[in-house]
N, C-alpha and C. Protein backbone atom coordinates (compact mmCIF):
# COMPACT_ATOMS: atom_id res chain seq x y z
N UNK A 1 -42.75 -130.93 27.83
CA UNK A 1 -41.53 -130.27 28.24
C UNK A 1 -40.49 -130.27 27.13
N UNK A 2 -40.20 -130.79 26.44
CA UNK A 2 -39.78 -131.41 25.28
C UNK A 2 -39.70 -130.41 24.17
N UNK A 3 -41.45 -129.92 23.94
CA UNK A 3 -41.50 -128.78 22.86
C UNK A 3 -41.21 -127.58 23.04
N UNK A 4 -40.97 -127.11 24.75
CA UNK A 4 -40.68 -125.59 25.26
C UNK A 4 -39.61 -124.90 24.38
N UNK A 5 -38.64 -125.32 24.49
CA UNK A 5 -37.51 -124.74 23.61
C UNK A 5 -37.67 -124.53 22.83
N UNK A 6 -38.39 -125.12 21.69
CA UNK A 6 -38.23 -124.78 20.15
C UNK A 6 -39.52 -124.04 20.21
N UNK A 7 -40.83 -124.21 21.14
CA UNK A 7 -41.24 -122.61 21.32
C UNK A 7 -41.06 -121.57 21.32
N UNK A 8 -39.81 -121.78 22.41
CA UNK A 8 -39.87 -120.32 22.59
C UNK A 8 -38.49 -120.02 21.62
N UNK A 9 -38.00 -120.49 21.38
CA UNK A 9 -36.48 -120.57 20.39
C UNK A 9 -37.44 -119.79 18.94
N UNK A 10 -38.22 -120.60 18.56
CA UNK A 10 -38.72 -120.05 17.65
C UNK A 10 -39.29 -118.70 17.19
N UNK A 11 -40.09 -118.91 18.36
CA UNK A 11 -41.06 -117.66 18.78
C UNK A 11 -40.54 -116.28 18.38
N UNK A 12 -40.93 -115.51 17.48
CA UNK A 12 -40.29 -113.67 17.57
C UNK A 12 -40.71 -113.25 19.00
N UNK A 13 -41.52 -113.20 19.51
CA UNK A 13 -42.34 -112.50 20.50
C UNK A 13 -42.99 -113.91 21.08
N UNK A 14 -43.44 -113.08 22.72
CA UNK A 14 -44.38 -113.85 23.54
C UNK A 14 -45.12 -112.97 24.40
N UNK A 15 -46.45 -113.06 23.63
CA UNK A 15 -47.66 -111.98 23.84
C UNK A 15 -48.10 -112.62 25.49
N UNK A 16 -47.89 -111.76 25.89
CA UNK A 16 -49.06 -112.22 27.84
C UNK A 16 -50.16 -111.18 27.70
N UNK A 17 -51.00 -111.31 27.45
CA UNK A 17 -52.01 -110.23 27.76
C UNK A 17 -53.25 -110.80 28.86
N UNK A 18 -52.42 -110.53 29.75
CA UNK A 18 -53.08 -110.71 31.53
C UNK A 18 -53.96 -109.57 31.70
N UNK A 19 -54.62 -109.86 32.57
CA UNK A 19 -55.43 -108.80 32.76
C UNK A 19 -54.83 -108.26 34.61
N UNK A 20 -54.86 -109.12 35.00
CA UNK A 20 -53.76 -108.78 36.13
C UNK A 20 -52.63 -110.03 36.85
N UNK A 21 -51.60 -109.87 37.02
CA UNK A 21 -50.77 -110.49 37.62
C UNK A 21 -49.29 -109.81 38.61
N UNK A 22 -49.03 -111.22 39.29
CA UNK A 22 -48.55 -110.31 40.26
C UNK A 22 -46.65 -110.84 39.61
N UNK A 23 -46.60 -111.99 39.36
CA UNK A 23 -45.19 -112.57 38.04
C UNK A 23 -45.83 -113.40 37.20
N UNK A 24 -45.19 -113.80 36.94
CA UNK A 24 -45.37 -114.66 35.48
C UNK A 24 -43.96 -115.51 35.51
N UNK A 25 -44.08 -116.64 35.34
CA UNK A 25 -42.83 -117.92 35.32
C UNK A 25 -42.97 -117.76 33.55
N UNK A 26 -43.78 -117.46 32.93
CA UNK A 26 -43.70 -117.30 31.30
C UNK A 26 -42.93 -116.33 30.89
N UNK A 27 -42.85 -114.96 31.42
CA UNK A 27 -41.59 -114.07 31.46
C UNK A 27 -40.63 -114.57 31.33
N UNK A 28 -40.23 -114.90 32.65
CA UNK A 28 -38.49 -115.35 32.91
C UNK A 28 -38.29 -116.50 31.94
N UNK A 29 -39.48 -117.69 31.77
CA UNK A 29 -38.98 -118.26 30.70
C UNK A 29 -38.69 -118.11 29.21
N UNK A 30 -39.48 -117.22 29.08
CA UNK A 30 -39.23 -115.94 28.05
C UNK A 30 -37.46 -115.66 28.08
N UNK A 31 -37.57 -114.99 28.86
CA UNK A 31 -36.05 -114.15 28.56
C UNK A 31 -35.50 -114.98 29.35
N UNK A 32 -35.18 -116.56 29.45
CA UNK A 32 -34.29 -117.87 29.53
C UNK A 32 -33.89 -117.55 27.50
N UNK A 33 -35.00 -117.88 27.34
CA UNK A 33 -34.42 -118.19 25.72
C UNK A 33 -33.95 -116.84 24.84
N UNK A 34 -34.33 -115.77 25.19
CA UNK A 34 -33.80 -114.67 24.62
C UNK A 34 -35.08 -114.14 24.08
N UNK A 35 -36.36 -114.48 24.50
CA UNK A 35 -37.86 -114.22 23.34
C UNK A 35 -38.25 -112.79 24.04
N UNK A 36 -38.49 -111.82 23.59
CA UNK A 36 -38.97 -110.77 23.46
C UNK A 36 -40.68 -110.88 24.29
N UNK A 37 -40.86 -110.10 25.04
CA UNK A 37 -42.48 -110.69 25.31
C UNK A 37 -43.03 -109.01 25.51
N UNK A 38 -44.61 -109.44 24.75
CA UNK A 38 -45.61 -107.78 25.20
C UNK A 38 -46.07 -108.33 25.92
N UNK A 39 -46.76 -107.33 26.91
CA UNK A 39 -47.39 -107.73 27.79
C UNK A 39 -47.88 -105.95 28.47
N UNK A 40 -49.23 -106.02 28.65
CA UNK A 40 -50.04 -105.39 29.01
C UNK A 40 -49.31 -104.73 30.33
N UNK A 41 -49.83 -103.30 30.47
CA UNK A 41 -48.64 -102.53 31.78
C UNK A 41 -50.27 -102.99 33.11
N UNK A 42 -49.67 -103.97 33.47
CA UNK A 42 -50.65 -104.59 34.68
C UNK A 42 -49.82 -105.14 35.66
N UNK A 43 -50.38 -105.11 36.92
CA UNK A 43 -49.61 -105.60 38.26
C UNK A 43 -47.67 -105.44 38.09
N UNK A 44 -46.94 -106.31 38.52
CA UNK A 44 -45.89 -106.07 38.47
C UNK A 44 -45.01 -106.57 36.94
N UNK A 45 -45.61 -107.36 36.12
CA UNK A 45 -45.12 -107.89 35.25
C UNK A 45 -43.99 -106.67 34.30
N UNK A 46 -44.68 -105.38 34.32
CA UNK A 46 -43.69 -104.40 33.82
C UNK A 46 -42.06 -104.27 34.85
N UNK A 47 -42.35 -105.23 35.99
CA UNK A 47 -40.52 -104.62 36.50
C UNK A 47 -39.72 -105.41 35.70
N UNK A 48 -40.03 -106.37 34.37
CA UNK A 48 -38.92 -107.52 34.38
C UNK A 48 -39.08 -106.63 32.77
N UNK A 49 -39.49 -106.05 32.72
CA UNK A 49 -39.83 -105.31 31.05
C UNK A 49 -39.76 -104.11 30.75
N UNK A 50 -38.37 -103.60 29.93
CA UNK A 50 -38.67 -102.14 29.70
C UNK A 50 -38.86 -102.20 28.54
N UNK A 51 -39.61 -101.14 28.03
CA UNK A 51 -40.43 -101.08 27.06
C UNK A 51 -39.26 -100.36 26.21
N UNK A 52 -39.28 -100.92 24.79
CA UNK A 52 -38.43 -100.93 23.56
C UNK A 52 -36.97 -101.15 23.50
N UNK A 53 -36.51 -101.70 25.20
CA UNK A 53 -35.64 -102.96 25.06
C UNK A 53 -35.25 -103.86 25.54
N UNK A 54 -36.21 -104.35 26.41
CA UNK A 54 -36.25 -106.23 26.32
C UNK A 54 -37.64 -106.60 25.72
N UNK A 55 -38.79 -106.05 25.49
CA UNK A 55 -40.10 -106.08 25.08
C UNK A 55 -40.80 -104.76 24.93
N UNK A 56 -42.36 -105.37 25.08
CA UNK A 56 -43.23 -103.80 24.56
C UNK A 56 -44.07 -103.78 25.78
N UNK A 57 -44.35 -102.93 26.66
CA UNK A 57 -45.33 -102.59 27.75
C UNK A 57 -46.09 -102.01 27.06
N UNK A 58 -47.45 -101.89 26.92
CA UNK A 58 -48.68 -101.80 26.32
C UNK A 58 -49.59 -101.19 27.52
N UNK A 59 -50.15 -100.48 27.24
CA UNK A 59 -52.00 -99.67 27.40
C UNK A 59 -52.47 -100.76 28.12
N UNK A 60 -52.87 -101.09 28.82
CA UNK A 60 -54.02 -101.93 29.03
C UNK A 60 -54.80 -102.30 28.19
N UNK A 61 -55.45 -103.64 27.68
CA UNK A 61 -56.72 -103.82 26.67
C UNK A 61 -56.51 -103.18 25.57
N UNK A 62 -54.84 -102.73 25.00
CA UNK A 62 -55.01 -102.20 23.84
C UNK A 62 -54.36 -102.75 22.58
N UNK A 63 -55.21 -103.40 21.94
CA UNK A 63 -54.87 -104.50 21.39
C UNK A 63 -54.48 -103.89 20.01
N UNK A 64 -54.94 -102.97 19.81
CA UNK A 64 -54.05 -102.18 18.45
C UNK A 64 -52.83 -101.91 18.44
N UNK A 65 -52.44 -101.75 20.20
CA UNK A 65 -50.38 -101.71 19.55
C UNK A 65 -50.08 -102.65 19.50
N UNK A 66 -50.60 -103.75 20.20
CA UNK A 66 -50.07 -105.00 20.12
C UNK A 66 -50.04 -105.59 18.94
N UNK A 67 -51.39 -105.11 17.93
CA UNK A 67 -51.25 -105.65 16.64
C UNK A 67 -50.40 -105.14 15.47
N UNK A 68 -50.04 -103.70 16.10
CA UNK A 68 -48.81 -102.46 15.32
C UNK A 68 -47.88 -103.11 14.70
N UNK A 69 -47.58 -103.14 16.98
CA UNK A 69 -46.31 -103.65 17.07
C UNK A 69 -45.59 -104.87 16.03
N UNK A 70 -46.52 -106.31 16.11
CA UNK A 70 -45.91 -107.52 15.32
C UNK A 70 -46.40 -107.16 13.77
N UNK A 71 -46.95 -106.40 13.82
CA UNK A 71 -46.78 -105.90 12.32
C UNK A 71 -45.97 -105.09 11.55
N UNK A 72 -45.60 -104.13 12.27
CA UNK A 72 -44.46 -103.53 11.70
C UNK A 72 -42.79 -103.77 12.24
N UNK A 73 -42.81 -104.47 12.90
CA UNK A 73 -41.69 -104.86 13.57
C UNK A 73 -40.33 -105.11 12.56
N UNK A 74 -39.25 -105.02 12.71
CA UNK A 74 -38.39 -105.16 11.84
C UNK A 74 -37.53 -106.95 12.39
N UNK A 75 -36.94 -107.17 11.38
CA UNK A 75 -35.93 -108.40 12.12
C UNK A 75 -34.87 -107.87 13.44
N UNK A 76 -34.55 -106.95 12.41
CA UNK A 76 -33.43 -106.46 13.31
C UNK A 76 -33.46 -106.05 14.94
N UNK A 77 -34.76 -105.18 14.87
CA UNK A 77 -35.13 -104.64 15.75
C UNK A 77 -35.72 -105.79 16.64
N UNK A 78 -36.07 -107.44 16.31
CA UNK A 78 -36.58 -108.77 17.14
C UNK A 78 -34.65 -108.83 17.72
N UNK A 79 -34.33 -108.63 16.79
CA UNK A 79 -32.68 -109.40 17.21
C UNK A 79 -32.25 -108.52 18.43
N UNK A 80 -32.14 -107.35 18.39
CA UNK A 80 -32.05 -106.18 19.01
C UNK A 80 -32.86 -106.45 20.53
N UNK A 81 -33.25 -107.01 20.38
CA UNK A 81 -34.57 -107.15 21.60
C UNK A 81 -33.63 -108.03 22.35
N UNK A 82 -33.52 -109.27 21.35
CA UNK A 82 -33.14 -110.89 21.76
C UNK A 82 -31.90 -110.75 22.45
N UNK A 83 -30.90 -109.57 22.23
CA UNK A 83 -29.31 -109.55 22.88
C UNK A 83 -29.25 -108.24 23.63
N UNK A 84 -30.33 -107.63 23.75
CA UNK A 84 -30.62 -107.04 25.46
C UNK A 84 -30.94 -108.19 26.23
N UNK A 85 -32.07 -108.71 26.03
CA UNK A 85 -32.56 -109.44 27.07
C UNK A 85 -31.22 -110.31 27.55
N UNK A 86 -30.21 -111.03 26.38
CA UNK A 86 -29.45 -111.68 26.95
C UNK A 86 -28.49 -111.55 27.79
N UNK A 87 -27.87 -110.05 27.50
CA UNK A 87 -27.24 -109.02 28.54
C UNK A 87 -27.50 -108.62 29.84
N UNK A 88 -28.94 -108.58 29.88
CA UNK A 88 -29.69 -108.72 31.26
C UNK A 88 -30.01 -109.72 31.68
N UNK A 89 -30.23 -110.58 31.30
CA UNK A 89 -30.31 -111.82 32.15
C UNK A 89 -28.73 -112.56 32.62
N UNK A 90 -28.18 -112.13 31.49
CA UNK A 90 -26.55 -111.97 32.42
C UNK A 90 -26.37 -112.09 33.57
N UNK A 91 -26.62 -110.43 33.78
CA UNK A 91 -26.48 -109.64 34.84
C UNK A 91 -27.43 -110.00 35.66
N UNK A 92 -28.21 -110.02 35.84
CA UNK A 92 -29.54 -110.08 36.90
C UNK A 92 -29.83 -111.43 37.59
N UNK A 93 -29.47 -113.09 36.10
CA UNK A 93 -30.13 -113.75 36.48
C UNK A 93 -28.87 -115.28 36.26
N UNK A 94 -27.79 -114.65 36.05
CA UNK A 94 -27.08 -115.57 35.60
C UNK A 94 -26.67 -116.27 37.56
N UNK A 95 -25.64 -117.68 37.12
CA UNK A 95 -25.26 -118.15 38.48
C UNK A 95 -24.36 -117.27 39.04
N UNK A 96 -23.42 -116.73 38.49
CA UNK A 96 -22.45 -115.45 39.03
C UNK A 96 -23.47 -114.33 39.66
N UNK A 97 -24.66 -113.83 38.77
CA UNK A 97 -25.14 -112.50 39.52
C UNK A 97 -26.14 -113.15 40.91
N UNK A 98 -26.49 -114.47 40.97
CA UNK A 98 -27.39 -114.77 42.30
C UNK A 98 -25.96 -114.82 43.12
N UNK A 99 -25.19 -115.66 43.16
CA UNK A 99 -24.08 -115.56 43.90
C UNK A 99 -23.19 -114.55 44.33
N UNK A 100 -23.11 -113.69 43.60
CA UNK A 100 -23.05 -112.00 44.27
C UNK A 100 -24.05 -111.48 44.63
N UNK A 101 -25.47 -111.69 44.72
CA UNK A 101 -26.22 -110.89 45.15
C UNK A 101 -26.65 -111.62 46.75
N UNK A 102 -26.40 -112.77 47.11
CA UNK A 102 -26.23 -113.61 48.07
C UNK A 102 -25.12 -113.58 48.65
N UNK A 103 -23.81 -113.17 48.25
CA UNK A 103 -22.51 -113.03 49.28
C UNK A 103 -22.88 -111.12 49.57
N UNK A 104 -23.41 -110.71 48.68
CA UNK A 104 -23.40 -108.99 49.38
C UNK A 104 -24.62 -108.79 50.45
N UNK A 105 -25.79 -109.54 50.17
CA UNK A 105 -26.57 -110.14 51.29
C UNK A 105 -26.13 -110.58 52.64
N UNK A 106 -25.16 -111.33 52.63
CA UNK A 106 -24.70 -112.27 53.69
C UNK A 106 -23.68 -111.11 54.45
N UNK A 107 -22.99 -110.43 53.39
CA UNK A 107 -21.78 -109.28 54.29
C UNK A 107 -22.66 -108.28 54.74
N UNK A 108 -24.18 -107.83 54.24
CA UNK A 108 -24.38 -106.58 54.73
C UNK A 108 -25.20 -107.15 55.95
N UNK A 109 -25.31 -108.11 56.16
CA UNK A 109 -25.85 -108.91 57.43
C UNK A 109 -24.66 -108.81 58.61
N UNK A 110 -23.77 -109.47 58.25
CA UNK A 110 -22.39 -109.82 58.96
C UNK A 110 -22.04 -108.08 59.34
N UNK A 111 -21.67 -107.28 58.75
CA UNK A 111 -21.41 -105.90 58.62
C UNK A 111 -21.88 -105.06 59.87
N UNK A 112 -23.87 -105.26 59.33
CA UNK A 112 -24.95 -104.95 60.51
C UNK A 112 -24.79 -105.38 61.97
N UNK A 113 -24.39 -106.64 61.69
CA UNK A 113 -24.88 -107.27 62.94
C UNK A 113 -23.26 -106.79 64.13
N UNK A 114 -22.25 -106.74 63.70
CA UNK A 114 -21.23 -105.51 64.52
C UNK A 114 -21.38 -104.68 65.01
């Protein structure tokens, strides 16, 4: 547990090449640290990923963009990645956005139930 961070801190990218899944806790821990992840367009793993800006959604089994991709990749364009993702996880995943998405939950309940 110890070495996670400077994994993924380090990490340019974090390749998943699943063949099917339905989430991935490696995602979200992914874009905890700001890491960019490819990952194969299989089961749902593409809702947490748009392709060319928080990561790369890929072909199925196609391991030539995947190898393109970290090959021609620029810095900038890793950095570029790294402060979307952080912008969205902001928004989506920070303690402010569960806590509004749980009080607008709770009013459209309260609301309904009138």
């Amino acid at each position: 547990d110890g070495e996670v961070k400077q994994l993924f801190e380090k990490a340019a990218f974090v390749v998943l090449p699943y063949d099917s899944a339905t989430q991935s806790g490696v995602s979200i821990l992914s874009y905890a640290y700001a890491t960019p992840i490819i990952i194969y367009d299989v089961g749902s793993l593409k809702e947490y990923t748009t392709n060319n800006y928080n990561g790369y959604v890929v072909p199925y089994k196609n391991n030539d963009t995947i190898i393109d991709i970290l090959n021609n990749i620029s810095e900038d364009k890793v950095k570029a990645l790294s402060n979307n993702i952080i912008i969205e996880f902001r928004e989506r995943y920070s303690k402010n956005a569960c806590k509004n998405i749980y009080l607008n939950f709770y009013k459209k309940q309260i609301f309904d139930i009138e």
